[in-house]
Every structure is written in structure tokens, then in C-alpha cells.
Protein backbone atom coordinates (compact mmCIF):
# COMPACT_ATOMS: atom_id res chain seq x y z
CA UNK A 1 -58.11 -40.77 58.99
CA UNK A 2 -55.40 -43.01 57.84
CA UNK A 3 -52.17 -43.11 58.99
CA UNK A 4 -50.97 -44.14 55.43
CA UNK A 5 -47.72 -41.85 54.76
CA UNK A 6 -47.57 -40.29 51.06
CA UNK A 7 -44.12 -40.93 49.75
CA UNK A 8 -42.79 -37.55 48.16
CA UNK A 9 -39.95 -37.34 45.58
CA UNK A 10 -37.48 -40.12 44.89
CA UNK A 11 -34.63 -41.98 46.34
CA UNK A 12 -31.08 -41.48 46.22
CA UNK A 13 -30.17 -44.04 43.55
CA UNK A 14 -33.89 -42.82 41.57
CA UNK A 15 -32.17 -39.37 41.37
CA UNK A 16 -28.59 -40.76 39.49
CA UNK A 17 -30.26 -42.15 37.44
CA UNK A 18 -32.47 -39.64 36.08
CA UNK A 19 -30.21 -36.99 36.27
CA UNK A 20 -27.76 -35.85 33.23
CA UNK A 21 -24.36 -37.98 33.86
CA UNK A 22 -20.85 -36.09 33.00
CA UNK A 23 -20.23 -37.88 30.25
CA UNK A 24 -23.80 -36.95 28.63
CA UNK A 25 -23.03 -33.58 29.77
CA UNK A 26 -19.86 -33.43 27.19
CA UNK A 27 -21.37 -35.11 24.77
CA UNK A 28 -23.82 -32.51 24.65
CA UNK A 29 -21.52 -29.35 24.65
CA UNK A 30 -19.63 -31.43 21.81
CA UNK A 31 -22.59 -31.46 20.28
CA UNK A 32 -23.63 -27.72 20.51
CA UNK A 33 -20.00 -27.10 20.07
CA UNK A 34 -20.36 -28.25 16.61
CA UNK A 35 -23.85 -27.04 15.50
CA UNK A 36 -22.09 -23.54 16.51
CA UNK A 37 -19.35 -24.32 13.97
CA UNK A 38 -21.46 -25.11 11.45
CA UNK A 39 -23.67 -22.09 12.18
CA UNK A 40 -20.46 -19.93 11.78
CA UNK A 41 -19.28 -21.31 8.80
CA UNK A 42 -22.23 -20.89 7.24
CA UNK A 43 -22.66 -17.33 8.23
CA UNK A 44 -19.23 -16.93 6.98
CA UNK A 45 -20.23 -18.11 3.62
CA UNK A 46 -23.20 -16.16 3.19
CA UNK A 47 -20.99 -13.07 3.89
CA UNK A 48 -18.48 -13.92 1.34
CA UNK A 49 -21.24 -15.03 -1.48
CA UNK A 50 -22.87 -11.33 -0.67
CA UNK A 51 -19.61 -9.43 -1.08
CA UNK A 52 -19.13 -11.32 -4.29
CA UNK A 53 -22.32 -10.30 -5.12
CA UNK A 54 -21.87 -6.65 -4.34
CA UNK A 55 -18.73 -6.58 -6.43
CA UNK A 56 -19.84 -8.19 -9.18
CA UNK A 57 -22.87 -5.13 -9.53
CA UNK A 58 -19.55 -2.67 -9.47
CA UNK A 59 -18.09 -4.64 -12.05
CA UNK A 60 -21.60 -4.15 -13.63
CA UNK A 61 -22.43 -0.25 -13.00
CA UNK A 62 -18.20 0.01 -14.62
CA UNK A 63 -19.06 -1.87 -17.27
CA UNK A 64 -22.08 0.32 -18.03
CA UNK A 65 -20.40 3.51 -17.80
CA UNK A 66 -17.74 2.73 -20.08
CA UNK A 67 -20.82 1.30 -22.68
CA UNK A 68 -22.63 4.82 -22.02
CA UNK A 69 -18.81 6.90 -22.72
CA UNK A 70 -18.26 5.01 -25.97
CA UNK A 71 -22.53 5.81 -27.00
CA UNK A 72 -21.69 9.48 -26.71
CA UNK A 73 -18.18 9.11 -28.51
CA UNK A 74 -19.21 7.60 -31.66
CA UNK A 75 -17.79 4.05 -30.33
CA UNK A 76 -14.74 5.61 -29.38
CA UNK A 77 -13.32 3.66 -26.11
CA UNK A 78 -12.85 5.50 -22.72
CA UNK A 79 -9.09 6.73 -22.32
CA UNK A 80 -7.02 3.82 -20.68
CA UNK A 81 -3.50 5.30 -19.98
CA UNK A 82 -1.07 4.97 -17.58
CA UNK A 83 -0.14 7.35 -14.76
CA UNK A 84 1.53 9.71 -16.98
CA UNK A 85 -1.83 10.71 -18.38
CA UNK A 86 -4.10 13.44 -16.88
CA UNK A 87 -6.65 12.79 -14.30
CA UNK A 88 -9.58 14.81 -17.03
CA UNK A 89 -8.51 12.25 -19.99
CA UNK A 90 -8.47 8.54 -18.34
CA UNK A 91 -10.85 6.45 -17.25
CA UNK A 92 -9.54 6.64 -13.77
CA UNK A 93 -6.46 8.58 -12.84
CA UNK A 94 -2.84 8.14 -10.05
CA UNK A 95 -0.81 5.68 -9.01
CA UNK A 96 -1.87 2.85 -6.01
CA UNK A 97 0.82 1.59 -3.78
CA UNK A 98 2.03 1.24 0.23
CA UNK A 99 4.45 3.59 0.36
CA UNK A 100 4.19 7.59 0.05
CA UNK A 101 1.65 8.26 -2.68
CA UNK A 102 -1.79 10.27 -1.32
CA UNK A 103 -3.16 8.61 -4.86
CA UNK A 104 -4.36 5.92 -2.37
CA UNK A 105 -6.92 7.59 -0.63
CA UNK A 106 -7.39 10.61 -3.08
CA UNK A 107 -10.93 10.44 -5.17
CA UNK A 108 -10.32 12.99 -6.83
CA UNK A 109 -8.45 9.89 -9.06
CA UNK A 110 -11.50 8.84 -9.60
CA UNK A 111 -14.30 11.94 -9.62
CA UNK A 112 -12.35 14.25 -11.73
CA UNK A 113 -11.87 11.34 -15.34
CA UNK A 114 -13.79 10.59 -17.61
CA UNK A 115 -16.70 7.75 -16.69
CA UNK A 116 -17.15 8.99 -13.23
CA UNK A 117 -19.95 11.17 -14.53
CA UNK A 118 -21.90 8.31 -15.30
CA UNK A 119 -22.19 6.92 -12.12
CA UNK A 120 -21.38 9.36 -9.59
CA UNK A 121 -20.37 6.44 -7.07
CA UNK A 122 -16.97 6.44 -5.44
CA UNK A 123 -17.38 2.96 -3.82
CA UNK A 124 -17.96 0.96 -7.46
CA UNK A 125 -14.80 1.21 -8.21
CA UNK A 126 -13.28 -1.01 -4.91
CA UNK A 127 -14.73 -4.53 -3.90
CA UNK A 128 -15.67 -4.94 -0.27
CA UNK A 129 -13.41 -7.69 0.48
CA UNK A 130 -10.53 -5.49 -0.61
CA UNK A 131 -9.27 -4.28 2.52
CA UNK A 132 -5.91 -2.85 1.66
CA UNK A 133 -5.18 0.15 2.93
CA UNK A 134 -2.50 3.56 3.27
CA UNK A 135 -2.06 5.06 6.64
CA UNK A 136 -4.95 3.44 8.29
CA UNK A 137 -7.62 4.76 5.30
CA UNK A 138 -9.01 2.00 2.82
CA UNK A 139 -7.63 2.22 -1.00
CA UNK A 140 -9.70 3.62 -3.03
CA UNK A 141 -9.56 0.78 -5.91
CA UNK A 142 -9.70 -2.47 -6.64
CA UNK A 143 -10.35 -2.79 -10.06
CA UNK A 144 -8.19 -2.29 -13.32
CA UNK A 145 -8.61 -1.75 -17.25
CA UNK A 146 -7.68 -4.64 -19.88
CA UNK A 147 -5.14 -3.28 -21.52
CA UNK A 148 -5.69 -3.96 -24.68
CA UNK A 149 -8.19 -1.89 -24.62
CA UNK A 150 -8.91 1.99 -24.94
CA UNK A 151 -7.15 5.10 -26.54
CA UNK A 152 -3.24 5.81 -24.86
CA UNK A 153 -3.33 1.48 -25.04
CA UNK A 154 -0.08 0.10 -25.90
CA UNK A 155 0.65 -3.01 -28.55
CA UNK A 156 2.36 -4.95 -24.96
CA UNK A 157 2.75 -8.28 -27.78
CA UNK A 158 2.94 -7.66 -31.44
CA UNK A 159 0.92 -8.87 -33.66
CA UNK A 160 -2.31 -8.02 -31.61
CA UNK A 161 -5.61 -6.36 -31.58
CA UNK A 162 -5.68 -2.79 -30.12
CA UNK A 163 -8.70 -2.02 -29.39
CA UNK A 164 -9.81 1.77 -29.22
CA UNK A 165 -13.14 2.26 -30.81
CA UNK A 166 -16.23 -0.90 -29.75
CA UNK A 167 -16.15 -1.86 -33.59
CA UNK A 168 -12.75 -3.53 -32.89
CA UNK A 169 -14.13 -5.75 -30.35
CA UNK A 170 -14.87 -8.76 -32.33
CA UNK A 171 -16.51 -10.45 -29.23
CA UNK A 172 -17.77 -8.73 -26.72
CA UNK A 173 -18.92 -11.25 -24.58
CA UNK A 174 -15.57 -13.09 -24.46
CA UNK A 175 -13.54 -9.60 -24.11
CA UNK A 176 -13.15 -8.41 -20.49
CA UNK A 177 -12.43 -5.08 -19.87
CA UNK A 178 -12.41 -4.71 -15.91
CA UNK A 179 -10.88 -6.94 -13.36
CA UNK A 180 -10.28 -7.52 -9.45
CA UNK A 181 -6.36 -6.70 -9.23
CA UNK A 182 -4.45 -7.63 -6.63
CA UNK A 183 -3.73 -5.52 -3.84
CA UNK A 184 0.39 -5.94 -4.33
CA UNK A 185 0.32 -5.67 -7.98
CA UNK A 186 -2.18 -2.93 -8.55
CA UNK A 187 -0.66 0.70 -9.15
CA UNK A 188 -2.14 2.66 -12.27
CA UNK A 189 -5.65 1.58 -13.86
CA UNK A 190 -3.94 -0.82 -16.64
CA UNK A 191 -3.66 -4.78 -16.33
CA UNK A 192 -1.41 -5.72 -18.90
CA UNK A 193 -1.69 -9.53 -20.38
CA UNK A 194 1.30 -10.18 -22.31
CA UNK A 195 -0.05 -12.41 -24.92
CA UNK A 196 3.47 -13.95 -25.96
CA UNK A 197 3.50 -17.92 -26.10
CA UNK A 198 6.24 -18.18 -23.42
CA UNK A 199 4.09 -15.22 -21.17
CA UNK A 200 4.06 -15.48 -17.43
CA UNK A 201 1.96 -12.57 -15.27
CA UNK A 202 2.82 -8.90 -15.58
CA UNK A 203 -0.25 -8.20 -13.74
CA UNK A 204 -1.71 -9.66 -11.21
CA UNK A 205 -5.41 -10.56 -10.65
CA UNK A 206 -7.06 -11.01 -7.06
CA UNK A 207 -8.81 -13.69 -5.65
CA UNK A 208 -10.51 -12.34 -3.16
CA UNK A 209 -13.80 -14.78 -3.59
CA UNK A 210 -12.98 -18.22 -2.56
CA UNK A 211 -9.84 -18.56 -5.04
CA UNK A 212 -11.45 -16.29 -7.81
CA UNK A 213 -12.48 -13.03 -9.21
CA UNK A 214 -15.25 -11.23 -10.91
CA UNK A 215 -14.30 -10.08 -14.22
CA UNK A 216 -16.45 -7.12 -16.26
CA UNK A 217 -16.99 -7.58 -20.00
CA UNK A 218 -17.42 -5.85 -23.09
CA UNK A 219 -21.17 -6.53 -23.84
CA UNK A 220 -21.94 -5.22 -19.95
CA UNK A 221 -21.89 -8.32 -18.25
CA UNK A 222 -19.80 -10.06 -15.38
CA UNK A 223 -17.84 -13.41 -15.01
CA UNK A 224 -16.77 -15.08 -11.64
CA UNK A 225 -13.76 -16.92 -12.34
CA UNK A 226 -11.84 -19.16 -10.09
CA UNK A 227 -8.27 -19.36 -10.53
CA UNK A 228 -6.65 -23.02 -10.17
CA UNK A 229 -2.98 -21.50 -9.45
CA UNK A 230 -2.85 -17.33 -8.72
CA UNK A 231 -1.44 -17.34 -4.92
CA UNK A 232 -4.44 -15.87 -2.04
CA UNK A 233 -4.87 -12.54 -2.58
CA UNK A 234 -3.40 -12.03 0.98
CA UNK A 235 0.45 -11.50 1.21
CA UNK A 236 2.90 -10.90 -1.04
CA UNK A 237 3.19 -12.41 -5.13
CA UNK A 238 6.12 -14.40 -6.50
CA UNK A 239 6.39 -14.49 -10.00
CA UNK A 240 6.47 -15.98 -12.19
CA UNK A 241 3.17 -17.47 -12.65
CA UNK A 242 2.26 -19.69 -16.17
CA UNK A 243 -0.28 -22.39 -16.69
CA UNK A 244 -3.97 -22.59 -16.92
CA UNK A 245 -5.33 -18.98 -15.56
CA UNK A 246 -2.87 -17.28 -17.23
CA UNK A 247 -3.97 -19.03 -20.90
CA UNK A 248 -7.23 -18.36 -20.00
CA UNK A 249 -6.44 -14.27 -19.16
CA UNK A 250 -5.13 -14.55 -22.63
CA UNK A 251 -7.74 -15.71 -24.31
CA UNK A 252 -10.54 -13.23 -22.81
CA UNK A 253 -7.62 -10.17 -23.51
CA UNK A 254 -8.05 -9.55 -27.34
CA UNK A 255 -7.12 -11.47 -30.44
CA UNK A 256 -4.73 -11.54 -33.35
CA UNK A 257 -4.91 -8.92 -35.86
């Protein structure tokens, strides 16, 4: 038999140099480091694009009730009043803030007026990025009324279109009736445009989806819009605010008589 020796596994020097050196080592946690980043961000946005989506189909089952009311009411519009008025005769009911009212988490605000029997569905009426909340317990709205539209409306600029009854929506499609409010602005279920040439804000809308908001219209369907100067809807507001969004709020509010 031969006394040949079989040489097993490598040399000191063979073994650096196959083996992983420190700086490949960070290079490759840099590396992973980033695809994780990416992979977040990405998650992130697909979570934000789905809770735009789910709001938006609130905006849309709203929208439908109110279209359903004014069917069985001859065209008249659902009741759009302010606090003052009776939970049984507005198309949502009390008064949101962050200080003492029980209006906040209450749903009887919302299950005892008038469109709730059309879609018995207490979450439509708040979008799930809206996470405002009284004592610990989520608000129970988001959303608010044009309004210049609805009976118990107000003439907020003279001159005007009130619009009670559907025939006095000249165009439906360019009319919004429901809209993401923001969360330090939103009390009773009217947003109020003041449609005066000099206007700033009076109300508020939120931009909860990447600088924008849905918006529900008259002929049932729903418009992201993304504002180019309404502050994050986190924090507090500082009026006043002019410019682009807030001709554009005027122009999908109503029209001159």
C-alpha cells in the first residue's frame, strides 16, 4: 500500500481567503439593511393606499344613503343642521370636540338621524386613519356635510345656491356633499365654505392620505384630492388659509344663484 498521505482541508492563508472579510460582512448588512427599508416602506404604502381605499367606500355607502333619503322624499335633501337641531331630524346629530362632550363616543349621534337606516353601519361614517380620540375611545366621525347643502342650510355668502331639494343641484358630479374634516376643526356635521372672493377656511378639511382627502359627491361618487397647502392633518390648524385648495373647495361647494 502506498505511503502517499491524502492532504485534507486547506491551509491557513487558503482559509482567509475564502472566508467572508469584515468589510464584506458590512457591506452585506448595509445591504439587507436597506432591502428591509424598502420592504417597510412599501408595506407602509400599501397600508395607507388600503385605508384610502376603505374610506373612500364610506364616502361611497354616505353618498348612497343620502341618494336613497332624497328617492323616498320626493328629492327633498337629508336635514343638514347644526347642533341645535334634533338627533331624529339631521343627517347625523352632537357636537365633536376634546374636551367634555360624551357626543364623541356616543352613536346614538349617529343611529338615532335620519340616513342611518339606510346603512345600518356605525364605522362608515369615520375613516380608519382618523385616530382622534376622547378619553382613550376613538371619535366616532370623520366626515362632514357641504353646507350648502340640505334643509336647516344657511346662505354662509349671499348671493348663492342653497340647495335643499336634488333639482337644485345643477351638477352633481362637480357638487360634493361629504368630506374628511379635520380632527381640530370638526364639531357638528356642517363644513361651511365661505364662498366670498376675499374667503380664507372656516372649516377645515383633513389630509389624512398622503396630503389629501376623499371627497363624496352628489351623483354617488368619490374624489381623492390632494391639497397643495392645508397643514398635516396631525396637530393643531392656524388660520388663515387662502390659495389654491381653498378656490378649488369653492368651486365643488355650489354656484351662484
Amino acid at each position: 500500500m502506498s505511503g502517499a498521505k491524502v492532504k485534507c482541508g486547506v491551509s491557513r492563508s487558503q482559509g482567509q481567503d475564502a472566508a467572508f472579510s469584515r468589510v464584506d460582512l458590512l457591506a452585506m448588512l448595509t445591504v439587507l439593511t436597506l432591502l428591509a427599508l424598502m420592504q417597510f416602506s412599501a408595506l407602509a404604502h400599501t397600508k395607507g393606499n388600503s385605508h384610502r381605499a376603505l374610506c373612500a367606500d364610506n364616502l361611497r355607502r354616505l353618498a348612497l344613503s343620502w341618494l336613497m333619503y332624497g328617492d323616498d322624499n320626493c328629492g327633498r335633501l337629508a336635514p343638514n343642521g347644526s347642533d341645535a337641531f334634533p338627533i331624529t331630524n339631521n343627517w347625523v346629530a352632537g357636537w365633536l370636540d376634546f374636551a367634555s362632550r360624551t357626543d364623541n363616543t356616543n352613536v346614538a349621534m349617529i343611529t338615532g338621524a335620519k340616513l342611518y337606516p339606510y346603512n345600518k353601519a356605525v364605522e362608515i361614517y369615520r375613516c380608519p386613519d382618523d385616530l382622534s380620540a376622547y378619553r382613550g375611545q376613538l371619535r366616532i366621525r370623520s366626515y362632514s356635510m357641504n353646507g350648502w347643502v340640505g334643509d336647516g342650510t344657511s346662505e354662509w355668502t349671499s348671493g348663492f345656491q342653497i340647495m335643499t331639494n336634488r333639482s337644485r343641484i345643477r351638477q352633481p358630479d362637480q357638487t360634493f356633499v361629504f368630506i374628511e374634516e379635520h380632527p381640530a376643526s370638526i364639531n357638528d356635521g356642517l363644513f361651511v365654505v365661505d364662498m366670498s372672493a376675499s374667503a380664507s377656511l372656516v372649516d377645515y378639511p383633513a389630509s389624512y392620505h398622503y396630503s389629501g382627502a376623499n371627497l363624496g359627491f352628489a351623483d354617488g361618487s368619490v374624489v381623492y384630492h390632494q391639497w397643495l397647502n392645508i397643514p398635516a392633518t396631525i396637530g393643531p390648524i392656524f388660520p388663515p388659509i387662502r390659495g389654491p385648495d381653498v378656490t378649488w373647495l369653492k368651486s365643488v361647494s355650489t354656484c351662484r344663484k
